[in-house]
C-alpha atoms as a PDB file:
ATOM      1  CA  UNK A   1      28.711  -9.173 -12.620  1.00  0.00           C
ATOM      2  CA  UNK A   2      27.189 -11.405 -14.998  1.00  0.00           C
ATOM      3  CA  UNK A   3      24.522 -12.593 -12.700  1.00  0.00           C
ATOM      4  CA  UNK A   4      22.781 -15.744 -14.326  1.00  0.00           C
ATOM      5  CA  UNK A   5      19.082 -17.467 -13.582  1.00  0.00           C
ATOM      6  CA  UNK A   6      18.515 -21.115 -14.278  1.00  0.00           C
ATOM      7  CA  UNK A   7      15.553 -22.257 -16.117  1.00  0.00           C
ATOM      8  CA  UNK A   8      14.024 -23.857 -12.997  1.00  0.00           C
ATOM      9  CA  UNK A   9      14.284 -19.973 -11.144  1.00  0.00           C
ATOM     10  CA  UNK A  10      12.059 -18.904 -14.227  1.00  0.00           C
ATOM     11  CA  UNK A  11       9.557 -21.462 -14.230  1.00  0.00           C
ATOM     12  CA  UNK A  12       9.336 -21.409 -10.072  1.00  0.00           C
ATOM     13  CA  UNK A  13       8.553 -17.276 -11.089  1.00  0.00           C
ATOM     14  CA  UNK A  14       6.172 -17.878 -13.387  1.00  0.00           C
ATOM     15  CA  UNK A  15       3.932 -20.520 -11.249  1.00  0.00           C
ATOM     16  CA  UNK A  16       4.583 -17.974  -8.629  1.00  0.00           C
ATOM     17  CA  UNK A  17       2.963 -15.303 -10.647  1.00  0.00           C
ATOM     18  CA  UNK A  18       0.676 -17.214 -12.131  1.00  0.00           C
ATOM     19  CA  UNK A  19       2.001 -16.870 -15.629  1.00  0.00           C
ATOM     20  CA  UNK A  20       2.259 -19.131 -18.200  1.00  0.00           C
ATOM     21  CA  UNK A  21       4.963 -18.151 -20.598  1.00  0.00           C
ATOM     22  CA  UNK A  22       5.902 -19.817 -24.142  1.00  0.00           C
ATOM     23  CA  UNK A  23       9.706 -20.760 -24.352  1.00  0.00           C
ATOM     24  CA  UNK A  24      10.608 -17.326 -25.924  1.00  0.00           C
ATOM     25  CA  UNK A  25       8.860 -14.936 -22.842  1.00  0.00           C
ATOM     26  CA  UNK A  26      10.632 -17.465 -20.126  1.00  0.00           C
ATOM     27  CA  UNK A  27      14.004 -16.805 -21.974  1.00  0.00           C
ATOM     28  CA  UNK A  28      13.134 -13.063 -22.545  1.00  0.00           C
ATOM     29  CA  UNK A  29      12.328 -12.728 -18.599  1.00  0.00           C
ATOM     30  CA  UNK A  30      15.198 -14.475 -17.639  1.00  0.00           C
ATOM     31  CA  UNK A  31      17.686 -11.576 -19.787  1.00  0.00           C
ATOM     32  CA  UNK A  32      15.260  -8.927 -18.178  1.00  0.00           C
ATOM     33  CA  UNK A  33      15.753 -10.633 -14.826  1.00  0.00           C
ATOM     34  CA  UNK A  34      19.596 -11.217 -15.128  1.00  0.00           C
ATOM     35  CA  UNK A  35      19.524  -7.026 -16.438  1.00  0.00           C
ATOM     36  CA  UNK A  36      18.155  -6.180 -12.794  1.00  0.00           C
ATOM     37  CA  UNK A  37      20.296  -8.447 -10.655  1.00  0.00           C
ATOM     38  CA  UNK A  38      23.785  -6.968 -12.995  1.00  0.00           C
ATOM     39  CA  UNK A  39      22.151  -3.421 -11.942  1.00  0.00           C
ATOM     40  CA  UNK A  40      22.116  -3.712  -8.548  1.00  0.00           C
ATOM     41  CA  UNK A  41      25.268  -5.444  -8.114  1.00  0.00           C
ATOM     42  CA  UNK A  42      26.571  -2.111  -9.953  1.00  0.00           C
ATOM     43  CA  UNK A  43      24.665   0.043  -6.793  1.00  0.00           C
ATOM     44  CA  UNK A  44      26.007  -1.893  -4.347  1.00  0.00           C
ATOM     45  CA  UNK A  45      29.108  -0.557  -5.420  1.00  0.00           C
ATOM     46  CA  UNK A  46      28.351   2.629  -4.342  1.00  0.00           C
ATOM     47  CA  UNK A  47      30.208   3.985  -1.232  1.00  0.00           C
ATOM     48  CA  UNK A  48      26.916   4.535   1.008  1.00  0.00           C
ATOM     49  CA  UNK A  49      29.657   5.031   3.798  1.00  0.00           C
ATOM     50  CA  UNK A  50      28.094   7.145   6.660  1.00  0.00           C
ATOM     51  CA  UNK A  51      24.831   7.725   4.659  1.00  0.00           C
ATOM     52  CA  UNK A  52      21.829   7.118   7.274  1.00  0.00           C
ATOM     53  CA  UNK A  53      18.959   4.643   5.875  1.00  0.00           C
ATOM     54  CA  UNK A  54      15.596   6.616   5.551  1.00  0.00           C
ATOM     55  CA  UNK A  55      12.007   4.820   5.096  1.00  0.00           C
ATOM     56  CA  UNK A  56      10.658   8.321   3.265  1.00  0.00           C
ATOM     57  CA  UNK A  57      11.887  10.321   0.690  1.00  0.00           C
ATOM     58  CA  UNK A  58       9.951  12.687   2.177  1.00  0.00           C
ATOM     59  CA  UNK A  59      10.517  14.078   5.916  1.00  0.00           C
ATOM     60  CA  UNK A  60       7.571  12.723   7.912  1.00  0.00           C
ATOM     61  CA  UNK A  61       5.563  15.285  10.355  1.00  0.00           C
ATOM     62  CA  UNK A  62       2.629  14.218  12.161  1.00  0.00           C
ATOM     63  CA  UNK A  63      -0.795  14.949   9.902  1.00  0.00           C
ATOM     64  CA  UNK A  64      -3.038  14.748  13.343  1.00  0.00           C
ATOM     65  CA  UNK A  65      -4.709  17.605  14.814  1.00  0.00           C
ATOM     66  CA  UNK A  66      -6.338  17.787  18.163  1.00  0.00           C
ATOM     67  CA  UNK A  67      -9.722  17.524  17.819  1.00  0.00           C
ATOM     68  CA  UNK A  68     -11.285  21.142  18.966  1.00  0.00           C
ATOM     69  CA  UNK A  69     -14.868  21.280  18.332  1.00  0.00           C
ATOM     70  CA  UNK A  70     -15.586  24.991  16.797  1.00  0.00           C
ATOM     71  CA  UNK A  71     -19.023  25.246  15.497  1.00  0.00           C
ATOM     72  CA  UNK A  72     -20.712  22.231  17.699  1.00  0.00           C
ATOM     73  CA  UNK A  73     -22.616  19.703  15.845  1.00  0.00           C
ATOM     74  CA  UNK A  74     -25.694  20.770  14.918  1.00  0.00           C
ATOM     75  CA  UNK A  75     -27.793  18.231  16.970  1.00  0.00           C
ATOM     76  CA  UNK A  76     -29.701  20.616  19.064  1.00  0.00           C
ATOM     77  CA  UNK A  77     -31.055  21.454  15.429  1.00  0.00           C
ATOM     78  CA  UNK A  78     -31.506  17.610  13.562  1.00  0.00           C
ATOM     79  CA  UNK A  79     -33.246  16.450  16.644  1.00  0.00           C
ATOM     80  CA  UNK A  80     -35.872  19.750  16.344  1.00  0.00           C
ATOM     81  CA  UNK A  81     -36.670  17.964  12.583  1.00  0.00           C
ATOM     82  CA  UNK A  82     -37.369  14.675  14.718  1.00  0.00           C
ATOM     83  CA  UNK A  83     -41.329  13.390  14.443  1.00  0.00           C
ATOM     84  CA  UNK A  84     -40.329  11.226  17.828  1.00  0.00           C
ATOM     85  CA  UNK A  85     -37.569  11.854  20.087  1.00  0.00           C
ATOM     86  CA  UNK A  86     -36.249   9.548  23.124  1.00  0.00           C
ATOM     87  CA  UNK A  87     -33.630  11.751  25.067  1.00  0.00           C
ATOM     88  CA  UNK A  88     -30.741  13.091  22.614  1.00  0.00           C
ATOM     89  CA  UNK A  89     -32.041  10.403  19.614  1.00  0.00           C
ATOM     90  CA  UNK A  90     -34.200   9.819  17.098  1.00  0.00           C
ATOM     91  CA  UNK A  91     -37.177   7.042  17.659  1.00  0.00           C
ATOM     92  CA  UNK A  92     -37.823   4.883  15.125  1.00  0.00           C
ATOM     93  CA  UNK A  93     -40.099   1.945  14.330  1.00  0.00           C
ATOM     94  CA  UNK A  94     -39.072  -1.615  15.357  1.00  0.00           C
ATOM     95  CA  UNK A  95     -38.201  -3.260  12.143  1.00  0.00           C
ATOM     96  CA  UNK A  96     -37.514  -6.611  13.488  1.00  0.00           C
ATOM     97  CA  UNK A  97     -39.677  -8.953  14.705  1.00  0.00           C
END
């Protein structure tokens, strides 16, 4: 453990993130970021022996439906409404020249 950042890891961070950081908030990121390396050197010492990887937390089920049309889609009855039809559409004015 003991993990340790230099200075120029800090700065290359910051222009990274498009920070600018006084003195004081580089060497305050630098504990924070030494914190979170020391922390997951301590989970890699976990035994993860036989444990399979998983992308969810969740279990993942397919969301999609097949698509079965139940009530129709009204057209018969928008293109009654129409003031000028051309087959199964509405006609409208050319607005372009």
């Amino acid at each position: 453990m003991g993990s340790k950042i230099s200075d120029e890891t800090i700065e290359y961070v910051s222009i990274l993130a498009k920070l600018e950081l006084t003195e004081q908030e580089k060497q305050d990121a630098k504990a924070d970021m030494e914190k979170m390396l020391d922390y997951i050197d301590t989970l890699n010492e976990l035994d993860t022996e036989g444990v399979e990887p998983m992308s969810h937390v969740f279990p993942v089920e397919n969301v999609f439906r097949e698509d079965i049309v139940t009530n129709g889609d009204g057209s018969a009855g928008t293109l009654a409404n129409a003031p000028l039809r051309k087959n199964d559409s509405f006609k409208v004015p050319k607005t372009i020249g």
